[in-house]
C-alpha atoms as a PDB file:
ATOM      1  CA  UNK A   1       0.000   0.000   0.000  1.00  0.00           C
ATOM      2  CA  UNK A   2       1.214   3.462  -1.161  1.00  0.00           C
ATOM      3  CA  UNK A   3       2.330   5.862   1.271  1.00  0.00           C
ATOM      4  CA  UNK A   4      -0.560   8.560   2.128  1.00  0.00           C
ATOM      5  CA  UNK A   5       1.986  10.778   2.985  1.00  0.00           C
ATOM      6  CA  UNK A   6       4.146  10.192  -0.447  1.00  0.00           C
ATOM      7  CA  UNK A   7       0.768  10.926  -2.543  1.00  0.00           C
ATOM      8  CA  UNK A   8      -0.490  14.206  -0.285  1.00  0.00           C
ATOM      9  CA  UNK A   9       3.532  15.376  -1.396  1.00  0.00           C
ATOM     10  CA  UNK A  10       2.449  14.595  -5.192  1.00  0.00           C
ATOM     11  CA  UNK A  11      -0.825  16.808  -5.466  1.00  0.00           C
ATOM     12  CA  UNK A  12       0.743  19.543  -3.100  1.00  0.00           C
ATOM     13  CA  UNK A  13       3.500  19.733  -5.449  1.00  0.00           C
ATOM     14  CA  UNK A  14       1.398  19.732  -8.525  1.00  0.00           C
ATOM     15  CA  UNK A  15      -0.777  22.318  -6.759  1.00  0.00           C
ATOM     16  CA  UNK A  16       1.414  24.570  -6.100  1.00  0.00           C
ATOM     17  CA  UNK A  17       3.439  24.519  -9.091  1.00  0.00           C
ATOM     18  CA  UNK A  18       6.788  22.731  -8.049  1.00  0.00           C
ATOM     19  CA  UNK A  19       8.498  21.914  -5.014  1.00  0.00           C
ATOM     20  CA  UNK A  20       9.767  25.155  -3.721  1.00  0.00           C
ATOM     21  CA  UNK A  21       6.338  26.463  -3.405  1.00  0.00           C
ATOM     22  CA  UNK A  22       5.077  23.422  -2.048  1.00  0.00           C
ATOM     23  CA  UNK A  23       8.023  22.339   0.334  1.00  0.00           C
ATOM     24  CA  UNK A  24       7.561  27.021   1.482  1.00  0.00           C
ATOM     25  CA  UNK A  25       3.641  25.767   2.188  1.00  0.00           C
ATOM     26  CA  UNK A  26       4.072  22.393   3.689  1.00  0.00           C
ATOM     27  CA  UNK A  27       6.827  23.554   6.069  1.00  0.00           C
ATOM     28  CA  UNK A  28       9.388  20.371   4.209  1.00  0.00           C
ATOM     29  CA  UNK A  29      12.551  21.355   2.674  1.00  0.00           C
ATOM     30  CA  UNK A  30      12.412  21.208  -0.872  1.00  0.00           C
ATOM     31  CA  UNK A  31      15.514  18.140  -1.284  1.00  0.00           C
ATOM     32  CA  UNK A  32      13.052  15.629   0.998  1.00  0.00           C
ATOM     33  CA  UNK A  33       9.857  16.425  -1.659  1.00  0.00           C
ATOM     34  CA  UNK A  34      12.438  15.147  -4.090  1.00  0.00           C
ATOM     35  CA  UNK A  35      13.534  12.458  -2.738  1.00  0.00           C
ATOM     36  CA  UNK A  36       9.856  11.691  -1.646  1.00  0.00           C
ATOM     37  CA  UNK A  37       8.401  11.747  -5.157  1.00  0.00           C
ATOM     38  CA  UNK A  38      11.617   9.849  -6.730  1.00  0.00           C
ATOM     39  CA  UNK A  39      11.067   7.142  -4.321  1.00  0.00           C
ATOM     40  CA  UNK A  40       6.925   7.443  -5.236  1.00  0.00           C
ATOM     41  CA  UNK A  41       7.700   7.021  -8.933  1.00  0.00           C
ATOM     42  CA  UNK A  42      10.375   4.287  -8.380  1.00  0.00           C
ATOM     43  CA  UNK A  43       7.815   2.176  -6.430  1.00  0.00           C
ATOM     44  CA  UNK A  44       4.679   2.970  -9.496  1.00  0.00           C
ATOM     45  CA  UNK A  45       7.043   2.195 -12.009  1.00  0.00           C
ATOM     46  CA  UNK A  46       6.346   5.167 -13.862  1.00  0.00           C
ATOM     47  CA  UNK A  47       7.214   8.393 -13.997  1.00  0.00           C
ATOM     48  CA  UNK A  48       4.533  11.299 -12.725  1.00  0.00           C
ATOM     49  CA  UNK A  49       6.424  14.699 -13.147  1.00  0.00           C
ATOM     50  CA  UNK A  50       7.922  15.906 -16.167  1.00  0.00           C
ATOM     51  CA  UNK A  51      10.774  18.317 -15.138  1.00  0.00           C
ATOM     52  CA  UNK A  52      12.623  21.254 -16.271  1.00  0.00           C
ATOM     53  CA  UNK A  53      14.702  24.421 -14.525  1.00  0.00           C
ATOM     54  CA  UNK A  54      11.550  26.400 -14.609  1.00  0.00           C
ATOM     55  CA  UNK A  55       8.714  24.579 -14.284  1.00  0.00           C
ATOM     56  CA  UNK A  56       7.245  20.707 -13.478  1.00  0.00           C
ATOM     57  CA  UNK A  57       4.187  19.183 -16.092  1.00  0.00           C
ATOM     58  CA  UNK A  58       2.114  16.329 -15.029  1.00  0.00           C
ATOM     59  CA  UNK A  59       2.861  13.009 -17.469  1.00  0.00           C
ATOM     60  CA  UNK A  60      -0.015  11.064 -18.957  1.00  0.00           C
ATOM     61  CA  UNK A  61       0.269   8.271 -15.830  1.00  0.00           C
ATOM     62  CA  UNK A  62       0.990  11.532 -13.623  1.00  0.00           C
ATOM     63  CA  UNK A  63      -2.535  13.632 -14.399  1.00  0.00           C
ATOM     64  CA  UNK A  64      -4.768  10.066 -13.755  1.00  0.00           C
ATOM     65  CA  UNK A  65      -2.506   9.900 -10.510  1.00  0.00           C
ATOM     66  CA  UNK A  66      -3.035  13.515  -9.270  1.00  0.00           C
ATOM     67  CA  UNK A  67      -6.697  13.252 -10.232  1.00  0.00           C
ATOM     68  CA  UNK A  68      -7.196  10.391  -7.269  1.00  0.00           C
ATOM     69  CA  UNK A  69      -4.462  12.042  -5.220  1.00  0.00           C
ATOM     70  CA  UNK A  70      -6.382  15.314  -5.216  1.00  0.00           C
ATOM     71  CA  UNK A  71      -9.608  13.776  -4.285  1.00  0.00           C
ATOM     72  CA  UNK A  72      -7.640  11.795  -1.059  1.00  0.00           C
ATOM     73  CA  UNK A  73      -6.283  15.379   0.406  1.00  0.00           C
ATOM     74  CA  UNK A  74      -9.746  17.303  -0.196  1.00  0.00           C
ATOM     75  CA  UNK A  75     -11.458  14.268   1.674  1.00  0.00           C
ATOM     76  CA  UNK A  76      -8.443  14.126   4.346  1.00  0.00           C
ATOM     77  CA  UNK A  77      -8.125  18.301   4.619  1.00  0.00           C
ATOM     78  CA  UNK A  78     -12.271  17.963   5.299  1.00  0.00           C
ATOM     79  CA  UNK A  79     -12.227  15.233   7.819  1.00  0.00           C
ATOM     80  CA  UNK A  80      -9.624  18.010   9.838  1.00  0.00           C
ATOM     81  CA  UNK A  81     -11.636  20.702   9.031  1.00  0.00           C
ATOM     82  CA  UNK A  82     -15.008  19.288  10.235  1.00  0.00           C
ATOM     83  CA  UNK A  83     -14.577  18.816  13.608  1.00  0.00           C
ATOM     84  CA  UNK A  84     -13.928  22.894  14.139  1.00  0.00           C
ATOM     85  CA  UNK A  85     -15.371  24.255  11.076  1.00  0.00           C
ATOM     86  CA  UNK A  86     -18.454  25.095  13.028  1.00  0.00           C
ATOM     87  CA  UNK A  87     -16.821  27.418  15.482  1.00  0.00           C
ATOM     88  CA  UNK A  88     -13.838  28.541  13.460  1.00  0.00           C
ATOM     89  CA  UNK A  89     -13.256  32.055  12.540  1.00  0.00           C
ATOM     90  CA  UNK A  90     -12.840  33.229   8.920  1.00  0.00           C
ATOM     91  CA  UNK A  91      -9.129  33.953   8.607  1.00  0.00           C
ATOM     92  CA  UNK A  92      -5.923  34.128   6.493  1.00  0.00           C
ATOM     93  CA  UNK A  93      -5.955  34.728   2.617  1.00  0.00           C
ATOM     94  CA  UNK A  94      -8.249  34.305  -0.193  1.00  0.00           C
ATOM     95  CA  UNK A  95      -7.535  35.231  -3.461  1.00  0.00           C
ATOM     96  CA  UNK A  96     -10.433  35.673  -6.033  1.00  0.00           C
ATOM     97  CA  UNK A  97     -10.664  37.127  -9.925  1.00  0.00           C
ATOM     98  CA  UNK A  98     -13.377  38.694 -11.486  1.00  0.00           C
ATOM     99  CA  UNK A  99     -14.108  40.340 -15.201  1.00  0.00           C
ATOM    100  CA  UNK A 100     -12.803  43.751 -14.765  1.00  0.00           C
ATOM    101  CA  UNK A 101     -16.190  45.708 -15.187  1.00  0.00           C
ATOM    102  CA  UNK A 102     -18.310  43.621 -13.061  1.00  0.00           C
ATOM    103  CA  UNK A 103     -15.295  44.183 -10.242  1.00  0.00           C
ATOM    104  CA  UNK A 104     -15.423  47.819 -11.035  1.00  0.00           C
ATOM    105  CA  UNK A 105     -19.143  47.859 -10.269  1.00  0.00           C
ATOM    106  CA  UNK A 106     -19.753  45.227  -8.566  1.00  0.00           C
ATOM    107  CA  UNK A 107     -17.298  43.147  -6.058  1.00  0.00           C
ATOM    108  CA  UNK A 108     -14.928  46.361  -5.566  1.00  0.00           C
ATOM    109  CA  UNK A 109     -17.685  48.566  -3.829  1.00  0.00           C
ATOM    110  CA  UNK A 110     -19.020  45.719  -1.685  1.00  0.00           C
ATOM    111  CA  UNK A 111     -15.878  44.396  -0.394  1.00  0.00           C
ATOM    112  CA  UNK A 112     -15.072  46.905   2.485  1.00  0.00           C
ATOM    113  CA  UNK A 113     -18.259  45.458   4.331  1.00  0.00           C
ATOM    114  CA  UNK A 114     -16.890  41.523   3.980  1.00  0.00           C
ATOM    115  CA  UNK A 115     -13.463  43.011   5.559  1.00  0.00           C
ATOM    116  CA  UNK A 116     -14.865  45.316   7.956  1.00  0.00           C
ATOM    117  CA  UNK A 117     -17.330  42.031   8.954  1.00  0.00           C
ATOM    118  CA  UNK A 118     -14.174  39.230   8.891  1.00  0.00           C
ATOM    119  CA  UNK A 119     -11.091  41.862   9.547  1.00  0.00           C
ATOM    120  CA  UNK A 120      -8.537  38.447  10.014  1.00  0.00           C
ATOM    121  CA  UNK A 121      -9.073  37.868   6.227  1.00  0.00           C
ATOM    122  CA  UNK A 122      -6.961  39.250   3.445  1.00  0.00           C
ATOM    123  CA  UNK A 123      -8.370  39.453  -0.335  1.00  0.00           C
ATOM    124  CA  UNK A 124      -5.643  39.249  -3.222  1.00  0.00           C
ATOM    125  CA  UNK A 125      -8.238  39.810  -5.833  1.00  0.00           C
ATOM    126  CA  UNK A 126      -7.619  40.227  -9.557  1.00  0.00           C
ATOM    127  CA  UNK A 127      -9.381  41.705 -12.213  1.00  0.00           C
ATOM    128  CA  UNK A 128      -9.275  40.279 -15.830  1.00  0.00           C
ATOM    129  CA  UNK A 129     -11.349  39.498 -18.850  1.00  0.00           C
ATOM    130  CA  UNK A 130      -9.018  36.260 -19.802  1.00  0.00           C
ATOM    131  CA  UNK A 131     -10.634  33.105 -18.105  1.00  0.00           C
ATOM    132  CA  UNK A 132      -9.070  31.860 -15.610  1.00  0.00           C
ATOM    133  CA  UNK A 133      -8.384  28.272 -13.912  1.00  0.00           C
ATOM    134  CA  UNK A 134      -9.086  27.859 -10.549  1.00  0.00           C
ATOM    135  CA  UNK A 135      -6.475  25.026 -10.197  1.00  0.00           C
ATOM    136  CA  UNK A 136      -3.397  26.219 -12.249  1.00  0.00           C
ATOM    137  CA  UNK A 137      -3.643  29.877 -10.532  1.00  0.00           C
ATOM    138  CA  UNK A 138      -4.292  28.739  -7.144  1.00  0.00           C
ATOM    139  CA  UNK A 139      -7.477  30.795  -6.684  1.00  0.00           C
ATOM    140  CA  UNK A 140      -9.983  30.336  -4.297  1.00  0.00           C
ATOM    141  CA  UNK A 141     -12.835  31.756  -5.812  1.00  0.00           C
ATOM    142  CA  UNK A 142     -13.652  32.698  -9.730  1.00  0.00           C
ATOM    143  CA  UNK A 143     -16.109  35.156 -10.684  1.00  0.00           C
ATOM    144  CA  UNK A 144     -17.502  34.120 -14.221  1.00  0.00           C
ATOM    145  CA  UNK A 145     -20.543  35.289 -16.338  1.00  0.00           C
ATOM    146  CA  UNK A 146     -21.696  33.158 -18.558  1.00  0.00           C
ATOM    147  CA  UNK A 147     -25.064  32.332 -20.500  1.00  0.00           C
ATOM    148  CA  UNK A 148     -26.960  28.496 -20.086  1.00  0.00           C
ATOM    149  CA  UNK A 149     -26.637  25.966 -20.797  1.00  0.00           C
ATOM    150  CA  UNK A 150     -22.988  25.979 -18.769  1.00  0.00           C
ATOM    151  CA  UNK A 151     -20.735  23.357 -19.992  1.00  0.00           C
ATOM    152  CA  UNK A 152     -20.399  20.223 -18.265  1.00  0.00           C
ATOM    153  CA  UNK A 153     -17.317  20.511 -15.463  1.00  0.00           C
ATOM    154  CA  UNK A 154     -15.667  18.871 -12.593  1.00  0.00           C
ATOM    155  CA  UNK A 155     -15.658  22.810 -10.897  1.00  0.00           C
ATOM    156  CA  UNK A 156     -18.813  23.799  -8.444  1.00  0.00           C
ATOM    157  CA  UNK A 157     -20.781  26.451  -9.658  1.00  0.00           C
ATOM    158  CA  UNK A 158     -23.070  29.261  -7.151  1.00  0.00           C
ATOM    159  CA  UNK A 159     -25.272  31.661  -8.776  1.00  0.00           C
ATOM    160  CA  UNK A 160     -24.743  34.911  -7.433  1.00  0.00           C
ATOM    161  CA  UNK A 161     -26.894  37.169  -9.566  1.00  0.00           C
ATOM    162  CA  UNK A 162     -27.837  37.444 -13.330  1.00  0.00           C
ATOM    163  CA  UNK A 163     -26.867  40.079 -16.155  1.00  0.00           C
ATOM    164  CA  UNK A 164     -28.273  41.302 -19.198  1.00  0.00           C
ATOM    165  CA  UNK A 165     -27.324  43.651 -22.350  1.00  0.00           C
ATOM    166  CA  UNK A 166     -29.305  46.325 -23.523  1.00  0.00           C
ATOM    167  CA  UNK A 167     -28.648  48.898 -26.664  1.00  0.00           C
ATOM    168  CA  UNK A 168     -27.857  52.211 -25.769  1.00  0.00           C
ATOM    169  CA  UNK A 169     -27.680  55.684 -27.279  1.00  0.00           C
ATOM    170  CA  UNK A 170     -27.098  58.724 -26.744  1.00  0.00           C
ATOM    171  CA  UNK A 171     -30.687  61.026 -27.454  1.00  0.00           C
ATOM    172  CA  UNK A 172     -28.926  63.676 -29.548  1.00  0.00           C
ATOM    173  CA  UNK A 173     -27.485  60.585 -32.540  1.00  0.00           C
ATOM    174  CA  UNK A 174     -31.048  60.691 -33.994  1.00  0.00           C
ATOM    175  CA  UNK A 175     -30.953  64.146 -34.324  1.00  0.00           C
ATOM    176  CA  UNK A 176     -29.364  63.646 -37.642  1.00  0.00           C
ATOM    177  CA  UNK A 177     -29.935  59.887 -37.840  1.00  0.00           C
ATOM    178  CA  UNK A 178     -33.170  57.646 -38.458  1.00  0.00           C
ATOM    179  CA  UNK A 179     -33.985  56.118 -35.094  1.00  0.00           C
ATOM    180  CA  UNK A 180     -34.188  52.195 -35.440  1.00  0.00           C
ATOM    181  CA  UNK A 181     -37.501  50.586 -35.871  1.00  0.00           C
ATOM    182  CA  UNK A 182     -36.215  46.912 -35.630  1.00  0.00           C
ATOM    183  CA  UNK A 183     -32.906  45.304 -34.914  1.00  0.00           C
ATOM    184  CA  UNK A 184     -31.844  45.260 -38.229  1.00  0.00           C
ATOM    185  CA  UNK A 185     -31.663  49.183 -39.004  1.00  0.00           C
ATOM    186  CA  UNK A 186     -29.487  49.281 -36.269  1.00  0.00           C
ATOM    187  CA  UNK A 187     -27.012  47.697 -38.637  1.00  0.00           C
ATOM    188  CA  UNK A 188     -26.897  50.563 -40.678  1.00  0.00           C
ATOM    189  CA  UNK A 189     -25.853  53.413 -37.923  1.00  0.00           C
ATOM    190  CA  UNK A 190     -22.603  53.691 -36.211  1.00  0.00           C
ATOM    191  CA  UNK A 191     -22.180  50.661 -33.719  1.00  0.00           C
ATOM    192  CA  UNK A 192     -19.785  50.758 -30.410  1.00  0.00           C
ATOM    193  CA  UNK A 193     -18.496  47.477 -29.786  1.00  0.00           C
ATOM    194  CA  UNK A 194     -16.759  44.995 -27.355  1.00  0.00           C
ATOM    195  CA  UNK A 195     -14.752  42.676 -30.153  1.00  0.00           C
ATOM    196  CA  UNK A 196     -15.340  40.068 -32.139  1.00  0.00           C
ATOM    197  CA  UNK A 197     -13.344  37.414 -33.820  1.00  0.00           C
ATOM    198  CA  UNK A 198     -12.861  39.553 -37.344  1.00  0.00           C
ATOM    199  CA  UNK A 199     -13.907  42.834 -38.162  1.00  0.00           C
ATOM    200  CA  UNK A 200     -17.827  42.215 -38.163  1.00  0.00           C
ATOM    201  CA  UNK A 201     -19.387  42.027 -34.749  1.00  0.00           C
ATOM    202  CA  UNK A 202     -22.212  39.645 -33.999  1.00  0.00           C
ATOM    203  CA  UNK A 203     -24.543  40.890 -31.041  1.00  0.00           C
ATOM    204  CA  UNK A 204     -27.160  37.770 -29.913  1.00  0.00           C
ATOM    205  CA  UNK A 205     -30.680  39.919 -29.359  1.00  0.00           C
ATOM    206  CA  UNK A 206     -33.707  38.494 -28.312  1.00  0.00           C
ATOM    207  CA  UNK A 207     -37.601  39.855 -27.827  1.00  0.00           C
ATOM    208  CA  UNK A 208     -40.382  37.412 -26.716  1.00  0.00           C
ATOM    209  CA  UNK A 209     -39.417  34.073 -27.931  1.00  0.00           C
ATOM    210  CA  UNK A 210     -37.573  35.512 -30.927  1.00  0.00           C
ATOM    211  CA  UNK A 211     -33.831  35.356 -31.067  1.00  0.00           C
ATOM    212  CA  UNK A 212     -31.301  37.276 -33.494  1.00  0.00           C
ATOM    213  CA  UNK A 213     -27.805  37.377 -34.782  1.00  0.00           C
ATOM    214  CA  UNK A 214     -27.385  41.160 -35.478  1.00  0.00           C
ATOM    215  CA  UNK A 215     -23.739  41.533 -37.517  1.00  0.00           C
ATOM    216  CA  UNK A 216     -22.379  44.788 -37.909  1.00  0.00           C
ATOM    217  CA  UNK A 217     -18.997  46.463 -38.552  1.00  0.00           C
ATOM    218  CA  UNK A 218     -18.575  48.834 -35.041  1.00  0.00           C
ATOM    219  CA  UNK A 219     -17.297  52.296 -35.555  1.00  0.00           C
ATOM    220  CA  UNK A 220     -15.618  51.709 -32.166  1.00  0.00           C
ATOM    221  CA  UNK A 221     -13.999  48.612 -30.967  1.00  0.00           C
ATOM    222  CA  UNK A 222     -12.246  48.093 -27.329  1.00  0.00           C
ATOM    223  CA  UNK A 223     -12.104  45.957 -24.842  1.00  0.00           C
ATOM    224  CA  UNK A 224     -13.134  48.572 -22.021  1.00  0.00           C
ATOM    225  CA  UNK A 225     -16.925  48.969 -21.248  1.00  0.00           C
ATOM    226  CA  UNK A 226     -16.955  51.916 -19.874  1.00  0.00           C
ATOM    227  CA  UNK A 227     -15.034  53.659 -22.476  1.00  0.00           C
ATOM    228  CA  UNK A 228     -17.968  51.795 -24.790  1.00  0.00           C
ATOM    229  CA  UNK A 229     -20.302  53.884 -22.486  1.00  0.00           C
ATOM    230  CA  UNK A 230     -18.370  57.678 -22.631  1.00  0.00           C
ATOM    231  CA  UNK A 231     -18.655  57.330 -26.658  1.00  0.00           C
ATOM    232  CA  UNK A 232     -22.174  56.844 -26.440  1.00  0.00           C
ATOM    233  CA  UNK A 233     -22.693  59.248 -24.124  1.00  0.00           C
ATOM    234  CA  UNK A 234     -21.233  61.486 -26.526  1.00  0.00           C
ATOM    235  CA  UNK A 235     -23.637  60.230 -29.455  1.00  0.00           C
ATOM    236  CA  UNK A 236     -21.258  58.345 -31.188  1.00  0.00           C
ATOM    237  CA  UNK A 237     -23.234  55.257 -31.998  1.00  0.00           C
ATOM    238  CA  UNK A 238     -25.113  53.057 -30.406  1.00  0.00           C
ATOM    239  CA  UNK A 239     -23.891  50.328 -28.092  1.00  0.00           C
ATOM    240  CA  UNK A 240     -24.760  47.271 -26.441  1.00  0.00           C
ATOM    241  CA  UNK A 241     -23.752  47.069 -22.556  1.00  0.00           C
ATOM    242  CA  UNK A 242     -24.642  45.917 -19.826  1.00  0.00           C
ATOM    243  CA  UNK A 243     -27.523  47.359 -17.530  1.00  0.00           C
ATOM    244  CA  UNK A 244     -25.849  47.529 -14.760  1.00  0.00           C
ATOM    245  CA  UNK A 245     -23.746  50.451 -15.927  1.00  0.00           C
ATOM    246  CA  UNK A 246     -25.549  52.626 -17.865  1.00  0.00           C
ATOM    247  CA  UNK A 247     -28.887  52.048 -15.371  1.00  0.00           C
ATOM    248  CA  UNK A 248     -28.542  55.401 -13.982  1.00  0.00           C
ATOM    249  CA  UNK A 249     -27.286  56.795 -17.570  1.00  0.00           C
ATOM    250  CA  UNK A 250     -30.861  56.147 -18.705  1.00  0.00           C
ATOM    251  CA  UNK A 251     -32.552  57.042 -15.719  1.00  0.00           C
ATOM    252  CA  UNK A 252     -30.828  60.642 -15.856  1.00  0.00           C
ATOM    253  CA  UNK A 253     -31.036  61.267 -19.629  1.00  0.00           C
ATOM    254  CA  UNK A 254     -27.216  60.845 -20.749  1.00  0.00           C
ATOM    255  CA  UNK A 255     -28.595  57.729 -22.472  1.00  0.00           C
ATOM    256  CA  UNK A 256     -31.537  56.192 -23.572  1.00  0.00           C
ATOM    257  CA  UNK A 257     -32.475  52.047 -24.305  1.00  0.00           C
ATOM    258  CA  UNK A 258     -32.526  51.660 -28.032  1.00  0.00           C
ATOM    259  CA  UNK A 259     -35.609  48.934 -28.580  1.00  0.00           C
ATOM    260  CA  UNK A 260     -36.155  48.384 -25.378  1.00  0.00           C
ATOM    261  CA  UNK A 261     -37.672  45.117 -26.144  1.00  0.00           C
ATOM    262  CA  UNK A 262     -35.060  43.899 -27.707  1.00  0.00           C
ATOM    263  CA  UNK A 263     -31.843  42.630 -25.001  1.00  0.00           C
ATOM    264  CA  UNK A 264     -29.192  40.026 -24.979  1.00  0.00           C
ATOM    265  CA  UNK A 265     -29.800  36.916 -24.072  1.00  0.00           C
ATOM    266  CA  UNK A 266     -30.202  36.511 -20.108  1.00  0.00           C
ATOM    267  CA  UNK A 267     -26.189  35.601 -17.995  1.00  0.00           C
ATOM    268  CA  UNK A 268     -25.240  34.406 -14.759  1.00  0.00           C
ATOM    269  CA  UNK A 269     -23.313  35.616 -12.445  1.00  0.00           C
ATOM    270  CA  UNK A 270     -21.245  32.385 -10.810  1.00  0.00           C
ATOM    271  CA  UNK A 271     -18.786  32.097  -8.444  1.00  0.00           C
ATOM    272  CA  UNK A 272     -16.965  28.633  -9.274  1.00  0.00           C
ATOM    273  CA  UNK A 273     -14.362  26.976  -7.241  1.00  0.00           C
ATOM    274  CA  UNK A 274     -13.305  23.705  -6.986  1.00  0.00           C
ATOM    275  CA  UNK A 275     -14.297  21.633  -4.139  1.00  0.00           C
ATOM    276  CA  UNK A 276     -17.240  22.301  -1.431  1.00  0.00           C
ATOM    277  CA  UNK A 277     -15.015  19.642   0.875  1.00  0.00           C
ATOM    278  CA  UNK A 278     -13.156  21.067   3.188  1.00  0.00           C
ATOM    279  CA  UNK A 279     -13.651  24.487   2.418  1.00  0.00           C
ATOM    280  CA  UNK A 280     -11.663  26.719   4.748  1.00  0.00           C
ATOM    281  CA  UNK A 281     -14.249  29.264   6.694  1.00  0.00           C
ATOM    282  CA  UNK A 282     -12.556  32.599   5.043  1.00  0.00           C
ATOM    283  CA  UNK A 283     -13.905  31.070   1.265  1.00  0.00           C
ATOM    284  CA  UNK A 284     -17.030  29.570   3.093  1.00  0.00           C
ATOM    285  CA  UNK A 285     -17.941  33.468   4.399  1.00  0.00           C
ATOM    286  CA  UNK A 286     -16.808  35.193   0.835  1.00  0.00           C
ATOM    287  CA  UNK A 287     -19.350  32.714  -0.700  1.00  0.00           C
ATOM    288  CA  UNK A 288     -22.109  33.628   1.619  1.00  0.00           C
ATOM    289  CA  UNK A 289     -21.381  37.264   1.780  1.00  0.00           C
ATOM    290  CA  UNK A 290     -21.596  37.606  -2.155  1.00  0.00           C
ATOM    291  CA  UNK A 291     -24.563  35.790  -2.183  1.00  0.00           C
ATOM    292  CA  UNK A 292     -26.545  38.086   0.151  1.00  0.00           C
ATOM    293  CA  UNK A 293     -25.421  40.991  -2.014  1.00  0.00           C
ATOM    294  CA  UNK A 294     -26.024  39.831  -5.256  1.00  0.00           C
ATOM    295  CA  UNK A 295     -24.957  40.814  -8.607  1.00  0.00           C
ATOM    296  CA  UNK A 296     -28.213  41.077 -10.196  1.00  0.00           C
ATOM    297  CA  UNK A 297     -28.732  43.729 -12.826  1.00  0.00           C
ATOM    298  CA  UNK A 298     -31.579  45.441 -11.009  1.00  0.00           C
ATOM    299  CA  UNK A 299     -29.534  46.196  -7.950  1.00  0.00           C
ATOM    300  CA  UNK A 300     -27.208  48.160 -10.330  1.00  0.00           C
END
């Protein structure tokens, strides 16, 4: 029978990126993880780790390996947390991402209250529009929007709110322009635009049980929402962004909802993470906190 302690080693190591990191966490110097996981793959016959001055990939043999070995530490790691998980006091680090607008609008301004309610927990959190793996970045907690069906996955998945598109414009554009009767015409007036894969634009539209493709080449094109939102605030075009930020454009006049029947397709908000097992009580209140101030649209 394997050693328990030989295969906890293995999926720290692979968790952490490498045996420096792991031996800094696990409080063992880095030349007994060495000799612990040559002595692991001498006894399997096979070799797990793949490894290189800058960097350690899991072998074919080594990912079916980690898989179980990762599986044995969450259900050892819970057994130790359960017996003082019910009294324990959220503490120590937790590092979450999150797309950078819903952050900016979102997570940032709700944050101080988590702190100010758990002050022994400190956030690393990072704001990015590239997805991001849970496992290979070491993060607690990923903030995702995404539309149904989500794809099948070995991650957990909480709904924290939902999100939805809507076409904006500044009033003054039809001054001079036609306004748009159906999605279509919009097509053929300047278009702000998150991007696409090529230079046309396809924005997914829907209106009671009918759903749209609506391609267009965008006057504008970037990456930054809110810049999306200052250019049609200026009546450059019309855009489609979500309600959340320019809520209390339209509601003060700077803007106004183009169609207003006519939105994207519904998205969730999820926070996905890995395991519910053993969960450490700083993730556990995160989780919980989010949840009761959710990132719906209409709270926006």
């Amino acid at each position: 029978m394997e050693d328990l302690n030989d295969l906890m080693f293995f999926a720290k190591i692979v968790e952490h990126g490498g045996f420096s990191e792991a031996g800094r966490r696990l409080g063992v110097p880095k030349s007994r993880l060495s000799r612990r996981m040559a002595a692991l793959e001498e006894r399997m016959g096979v070799r797990l780790l793949q490894r290189s001055p800058r960097r350690i990939t899991l072998t074919g043999a080594g990912q079916g390996v980690y898989e179980r070995c990762r599986t044995l530490v969450e259900l050892a790691e819970s057994t130790h947390e359960l017996a003082r998980q019910a009294s324990a006091t959220p503490q120590g680090e937790v590092r979450i991402s999150c797309p950078i607008t819903l952050a900016q609008v979102w997570l940032t301004p709700i944050l101080p209250g988590f702190m100010q309610a758990c002050p022994l927990v400190r956030l690393h959190v990072t704001a990015t529009n590239r997805r991001v793996d849970p496992i290979e970045e070491r993060m607690d907690v990923v903030i995702r929007v995404r539309r149904p069906p989500l794809p099948d996955s070995d991650q957990v998945v909480r709904k924290l709110g939902e999100s939805t598109d809507v076409l904006v414009a500044a009033s003054r554009l039809f001054d001079t322009l036609p306004r748009p009767r159906e999605p279509e015409d919009i097509a053929r007036l300047p278009t702000l635009s998150w991007p696409g894969r090529g230079e046309r634009v396809g924005w997914s539209l829907a209106s009671a049980g009918r759903t749209l493709e609506l391609q267009h080449v965008p006057r504008l094109v970037t990456d930054d929402m809110f810049a999306l939102r200052e250019a049609a605030r200026a009546g450059m075009g019309v855009a489609l962004l979500p309600r959340r930020i320019c809520q209390a454009d339209i509601r003060e006049g700077r803007l106004e909802q183009v169609l207003p029947h006519w939105a994207s397709p519904r998205a969730d908000v999820l926070a996905v993470f890995t395991s519910r097992r053993g969960m450490v009580p700083a993730v556990r209140a995160l989780l919980d906190y989010l949840d009761q101030n959710r990132g719906d649209d209409t709270d926006a």
